[in-house]
Protein backbone atom coordinates (compact mmCIF):
# COMPACT_ATOMS: atom_id res chain seq x y z
CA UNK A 1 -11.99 16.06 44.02
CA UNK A 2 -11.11 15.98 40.42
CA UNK A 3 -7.63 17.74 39.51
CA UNK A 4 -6.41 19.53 36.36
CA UNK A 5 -3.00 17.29 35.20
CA UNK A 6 -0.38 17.30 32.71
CA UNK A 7 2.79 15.98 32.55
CA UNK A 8 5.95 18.43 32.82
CA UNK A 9 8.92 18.62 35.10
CA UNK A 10 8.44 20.65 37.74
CA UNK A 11 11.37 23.06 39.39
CA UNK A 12 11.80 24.06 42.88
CA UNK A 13 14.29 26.26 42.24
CA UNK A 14 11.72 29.07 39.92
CA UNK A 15 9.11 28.66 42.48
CA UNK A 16 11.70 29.91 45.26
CA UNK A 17 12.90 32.85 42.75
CA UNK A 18 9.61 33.85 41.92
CA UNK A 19 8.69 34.32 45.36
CA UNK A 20 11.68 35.77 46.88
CA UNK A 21 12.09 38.48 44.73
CA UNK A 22 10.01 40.06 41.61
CA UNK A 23 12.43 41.76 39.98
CA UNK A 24 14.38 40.06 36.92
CA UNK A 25 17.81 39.07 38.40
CA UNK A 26 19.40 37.71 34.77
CA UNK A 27 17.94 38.90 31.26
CA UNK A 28 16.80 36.36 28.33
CA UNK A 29 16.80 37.69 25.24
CA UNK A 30 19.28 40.45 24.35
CA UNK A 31 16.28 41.60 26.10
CA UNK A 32 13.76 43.26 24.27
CA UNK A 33 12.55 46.03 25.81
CA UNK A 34 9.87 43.96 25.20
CA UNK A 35 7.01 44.65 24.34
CA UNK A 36 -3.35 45.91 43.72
CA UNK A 37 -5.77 43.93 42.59
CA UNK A 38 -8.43 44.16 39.93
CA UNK A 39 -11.74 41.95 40.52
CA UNK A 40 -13.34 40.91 37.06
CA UNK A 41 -15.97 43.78 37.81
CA UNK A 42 -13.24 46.24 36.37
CA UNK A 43 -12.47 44.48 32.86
CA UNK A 44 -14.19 46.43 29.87
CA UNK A 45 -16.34 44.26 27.71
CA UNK A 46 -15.10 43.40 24.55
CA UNK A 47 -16.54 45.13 21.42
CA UNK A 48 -18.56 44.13 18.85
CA UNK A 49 -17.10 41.47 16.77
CA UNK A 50 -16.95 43.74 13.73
CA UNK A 51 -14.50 46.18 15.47
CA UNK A 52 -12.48 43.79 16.68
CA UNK A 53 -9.09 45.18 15.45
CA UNK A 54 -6.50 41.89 15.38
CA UNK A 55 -2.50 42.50 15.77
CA UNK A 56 -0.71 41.86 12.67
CA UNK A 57 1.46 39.31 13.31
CA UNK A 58 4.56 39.75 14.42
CA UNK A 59 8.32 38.04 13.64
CA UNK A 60 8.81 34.78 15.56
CA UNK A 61 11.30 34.54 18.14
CA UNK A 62 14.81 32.51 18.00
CA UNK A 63 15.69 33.12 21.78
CA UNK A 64 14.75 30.34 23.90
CA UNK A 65 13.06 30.38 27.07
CA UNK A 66 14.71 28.47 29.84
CA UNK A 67 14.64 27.51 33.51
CA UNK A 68 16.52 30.32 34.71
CA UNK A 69 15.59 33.04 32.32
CA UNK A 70 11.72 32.50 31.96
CA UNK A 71 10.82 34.72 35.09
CA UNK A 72 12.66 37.76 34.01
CA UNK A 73 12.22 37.77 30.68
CA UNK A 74 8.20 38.32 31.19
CA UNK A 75 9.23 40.41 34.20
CA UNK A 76 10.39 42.66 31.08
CA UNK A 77 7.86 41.62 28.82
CA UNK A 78 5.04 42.58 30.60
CA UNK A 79 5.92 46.25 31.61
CA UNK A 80 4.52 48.43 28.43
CA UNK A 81 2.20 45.12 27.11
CA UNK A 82 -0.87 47.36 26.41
CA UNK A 83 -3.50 44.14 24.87
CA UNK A 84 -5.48 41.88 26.96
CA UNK A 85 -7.35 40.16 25.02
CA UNK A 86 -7.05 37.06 22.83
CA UNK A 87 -9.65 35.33 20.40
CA UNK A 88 -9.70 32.08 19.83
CA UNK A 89 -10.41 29.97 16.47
CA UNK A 90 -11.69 26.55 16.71
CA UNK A 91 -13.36 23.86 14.41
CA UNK A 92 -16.28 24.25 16.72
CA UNK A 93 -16.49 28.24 16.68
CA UNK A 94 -14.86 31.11 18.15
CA UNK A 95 -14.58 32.80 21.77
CA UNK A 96 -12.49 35.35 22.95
CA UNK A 97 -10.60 35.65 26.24
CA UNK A 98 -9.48 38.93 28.08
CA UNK A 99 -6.60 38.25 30.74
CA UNK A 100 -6.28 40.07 34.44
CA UNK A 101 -3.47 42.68 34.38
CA UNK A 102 -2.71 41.68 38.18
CA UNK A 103 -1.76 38.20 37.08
CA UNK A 104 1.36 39.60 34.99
CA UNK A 105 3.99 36.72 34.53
CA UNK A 106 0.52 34.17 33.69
CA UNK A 107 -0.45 37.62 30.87
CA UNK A 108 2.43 37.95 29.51
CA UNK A 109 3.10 34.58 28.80
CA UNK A 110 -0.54 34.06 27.43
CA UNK A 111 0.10 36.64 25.25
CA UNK A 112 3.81 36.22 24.18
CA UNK A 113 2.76 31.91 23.25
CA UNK A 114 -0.42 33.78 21.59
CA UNK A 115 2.25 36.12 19.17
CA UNK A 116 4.16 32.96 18.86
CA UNK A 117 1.94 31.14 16.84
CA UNK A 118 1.95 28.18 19.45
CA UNK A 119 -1.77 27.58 19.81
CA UNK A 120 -2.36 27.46 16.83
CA UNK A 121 -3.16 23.73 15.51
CA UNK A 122 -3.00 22.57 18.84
CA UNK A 123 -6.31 20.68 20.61
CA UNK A 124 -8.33 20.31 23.64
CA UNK A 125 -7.12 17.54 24.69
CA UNK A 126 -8.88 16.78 28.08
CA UNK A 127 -12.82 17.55 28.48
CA UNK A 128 -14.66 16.61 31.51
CA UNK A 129 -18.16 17.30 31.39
CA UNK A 130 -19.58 20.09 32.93
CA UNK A 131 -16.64 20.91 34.78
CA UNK A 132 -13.31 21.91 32.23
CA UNK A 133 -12.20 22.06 29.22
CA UNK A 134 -8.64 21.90 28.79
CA UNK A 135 -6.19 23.36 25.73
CA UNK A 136 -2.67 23.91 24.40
CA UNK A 137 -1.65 20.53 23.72
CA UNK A 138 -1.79 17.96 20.88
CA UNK A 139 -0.36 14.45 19.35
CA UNK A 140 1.33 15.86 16.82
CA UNK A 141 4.84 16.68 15.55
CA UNK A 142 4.70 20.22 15.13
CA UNK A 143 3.30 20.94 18.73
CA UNK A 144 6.97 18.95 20.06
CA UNK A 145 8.23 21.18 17.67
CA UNK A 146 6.92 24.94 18.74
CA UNK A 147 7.63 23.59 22.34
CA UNK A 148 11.42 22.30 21.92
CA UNK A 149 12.00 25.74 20.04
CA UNK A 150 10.14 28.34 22.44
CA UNK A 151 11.61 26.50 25.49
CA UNK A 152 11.31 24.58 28.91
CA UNK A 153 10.23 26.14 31.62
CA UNK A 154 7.97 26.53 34.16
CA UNK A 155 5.46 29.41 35.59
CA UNK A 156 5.23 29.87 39.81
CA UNK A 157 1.55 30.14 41.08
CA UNK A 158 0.02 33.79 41.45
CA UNK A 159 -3.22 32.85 43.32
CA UNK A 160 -4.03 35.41 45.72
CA UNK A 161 -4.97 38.11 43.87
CA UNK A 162 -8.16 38.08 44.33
CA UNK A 163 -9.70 35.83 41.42
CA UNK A 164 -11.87 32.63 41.96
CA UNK A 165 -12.54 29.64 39.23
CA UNK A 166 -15.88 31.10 38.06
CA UNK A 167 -17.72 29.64 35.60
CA UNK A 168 -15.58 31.08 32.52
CA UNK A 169 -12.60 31.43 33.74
CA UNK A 170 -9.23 30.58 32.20
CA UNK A 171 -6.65 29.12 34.43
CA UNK A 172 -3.52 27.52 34.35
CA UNK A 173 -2.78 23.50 34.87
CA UNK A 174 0.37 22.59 37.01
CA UNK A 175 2.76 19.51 36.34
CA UNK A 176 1.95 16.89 38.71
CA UNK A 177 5.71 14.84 38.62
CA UNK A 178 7.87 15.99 41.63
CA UNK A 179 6.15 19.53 41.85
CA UNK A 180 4.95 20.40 45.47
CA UNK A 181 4.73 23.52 44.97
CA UNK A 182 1.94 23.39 41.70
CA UNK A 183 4.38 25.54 39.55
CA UNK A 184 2.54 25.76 36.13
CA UNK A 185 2.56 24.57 32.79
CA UNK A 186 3.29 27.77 30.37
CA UNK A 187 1.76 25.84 27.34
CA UNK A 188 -1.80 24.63 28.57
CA UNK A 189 -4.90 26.19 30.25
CA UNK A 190 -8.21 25.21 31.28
CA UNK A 191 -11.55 26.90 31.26
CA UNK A 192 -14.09 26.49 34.05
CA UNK A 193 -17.78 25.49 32.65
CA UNK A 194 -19.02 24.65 36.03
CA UNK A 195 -22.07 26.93 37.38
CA UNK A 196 -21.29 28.98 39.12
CA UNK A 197 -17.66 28.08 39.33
CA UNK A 198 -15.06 25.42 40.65
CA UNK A 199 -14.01 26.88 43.39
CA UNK A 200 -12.42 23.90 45.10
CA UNK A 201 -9.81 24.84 42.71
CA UNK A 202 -8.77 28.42 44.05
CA UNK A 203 -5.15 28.69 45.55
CA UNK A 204 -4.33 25.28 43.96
CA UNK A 205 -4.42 26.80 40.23
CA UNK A 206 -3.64 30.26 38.81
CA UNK A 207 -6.47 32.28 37.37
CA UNK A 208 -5.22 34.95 35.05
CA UNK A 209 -8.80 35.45 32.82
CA UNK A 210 -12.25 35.20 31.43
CA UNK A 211 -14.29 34.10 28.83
CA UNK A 212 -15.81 37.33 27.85
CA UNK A 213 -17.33 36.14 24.27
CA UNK A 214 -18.16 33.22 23.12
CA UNK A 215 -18.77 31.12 26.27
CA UNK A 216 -21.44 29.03 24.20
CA UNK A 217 -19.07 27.51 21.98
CA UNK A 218 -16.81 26.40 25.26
CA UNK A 219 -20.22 24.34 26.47
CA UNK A 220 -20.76 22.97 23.07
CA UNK A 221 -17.01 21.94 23.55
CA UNK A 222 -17.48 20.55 26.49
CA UNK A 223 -20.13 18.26 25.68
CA UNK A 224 -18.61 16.04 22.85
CA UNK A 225 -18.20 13.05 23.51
CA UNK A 226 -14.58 11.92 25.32
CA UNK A 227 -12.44 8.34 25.34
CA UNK A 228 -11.72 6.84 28.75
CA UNK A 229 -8.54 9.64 28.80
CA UNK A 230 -11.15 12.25 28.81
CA UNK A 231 -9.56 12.60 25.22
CA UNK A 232 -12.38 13.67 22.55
CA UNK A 233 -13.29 11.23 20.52
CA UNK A 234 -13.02 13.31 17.55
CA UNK A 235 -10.35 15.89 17.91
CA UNK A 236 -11.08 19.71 18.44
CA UNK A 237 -8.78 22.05 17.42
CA UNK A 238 -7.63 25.56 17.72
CA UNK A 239 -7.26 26.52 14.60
CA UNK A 240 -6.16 30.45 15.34
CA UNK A 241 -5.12 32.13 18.67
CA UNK A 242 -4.93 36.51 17.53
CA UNK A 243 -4.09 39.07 19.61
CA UNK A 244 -7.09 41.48 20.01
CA UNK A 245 -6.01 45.23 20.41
């Protein structure tokens, strides 16, 4: 069985506060008042790309995500976040992504590194062919940079409600060093080109979205050509990530 991998610390300690208790028990930020189960059947389909309306960007953030503040901070975040949907620029063309609301914490994150400006510049890094493509990271400087500032911290899993790794769906890689418990890597995702789907992957991984434009550009991604790494042999990059209203 072929896994989805990265490299990040993983801790015990947000897994068992994530699923103990939902509610925030220590706020982040001076906390902004910051900005059951829904089956893909019930998302609306994005509109035509002319009315796309994109969210004027917004100040970046100095607070700093952490350990123990990362859980209730988008415990906050996510109560009045009102977008869904996020369209993504690459040197190979664009697609656009709309996220499940019942997968908030995996959202609002999504969202929040989306207003950040992280994606942008970074690269799919890992492509294996006609399963996954995989995003968010890159050899480069400035992605250390936007990570060291935004902050370290991991996301629990959220796999039971109700979403499988269709073909077009956006999921969420774990870190693989000392992490039993698959707790997530805020900064990457994956998208499932499999058909129909990768299923072997449900309740290991965290769904939290579709492909709902675009999905021809994520093939066309898929099949360049890769180094033994699975790295592609000419870099592709995300050039945008914009918050569609």
């Amino acid at each position: 069985m072929r896994t989805i991998h990265i490299t990040l610390t993983a801790i015990l300690a947000l897994f068992l506060l994530a699923q103990c208790k939902p509610e925030p028990k220590q706020t982040g930020k001076q906390q902004a008042d910051i900005i059951q189960e829904t089956d893909s059947s019930t998302i609306n389909p994005v509109q035509e790309d002319g009315a796309e309306e994109v969210e004027k960007e917004m100040a970046k953030d100095t607070f700093q995500l952490t350990e123990e503040n990362a859980i209730d901070f988008f415990f906050n975040y996510q109560k009045d976040l009102k977008v869904d949907k996020v369209r993504m620029t690459t040197s190979m063309g664009t697609f656009t992504v709309q996220l499940y609301d019942n997968v908030p914490y995996h959202k609002a994150n999504f969202i929040y590194l989306t207003r950040q400006g992280y994606f942008n510049n970074t690269m799919f890094h890992r492509v294996v062919k006609d399963f996954i493509i995989q995003g968010g990271n890159a050899d480069n400087k400035e992605t250390a940079q936007k990570r060291s500032e935004i902050g370290r911290y991991l996301l629990p899993p959220d796999t039971r409600k109700g979403h499988s790794h269709h073909r077009g769906t956006i999921s969420m890689p774990s870190s693989e060093i000392n992490n039993p418990h698959m707790l997530a890597s805020p900064y990457e995702f994956f998208i499932v080109v499999t058909d129909p789907g990768s299923y072997h992957l449900d309740g290991e991984y965290t769904p939290f979205g579709r492909v709902i434009s675009g999905m021809d550009v994520v093939d066309a991604i898929n099949q360049v050509p890769v180094d033994d790494g699975d790295w592609p042999s000419q870099n592709v990059y995300i050039l945008k990530a914009e918050v569609i209203k």
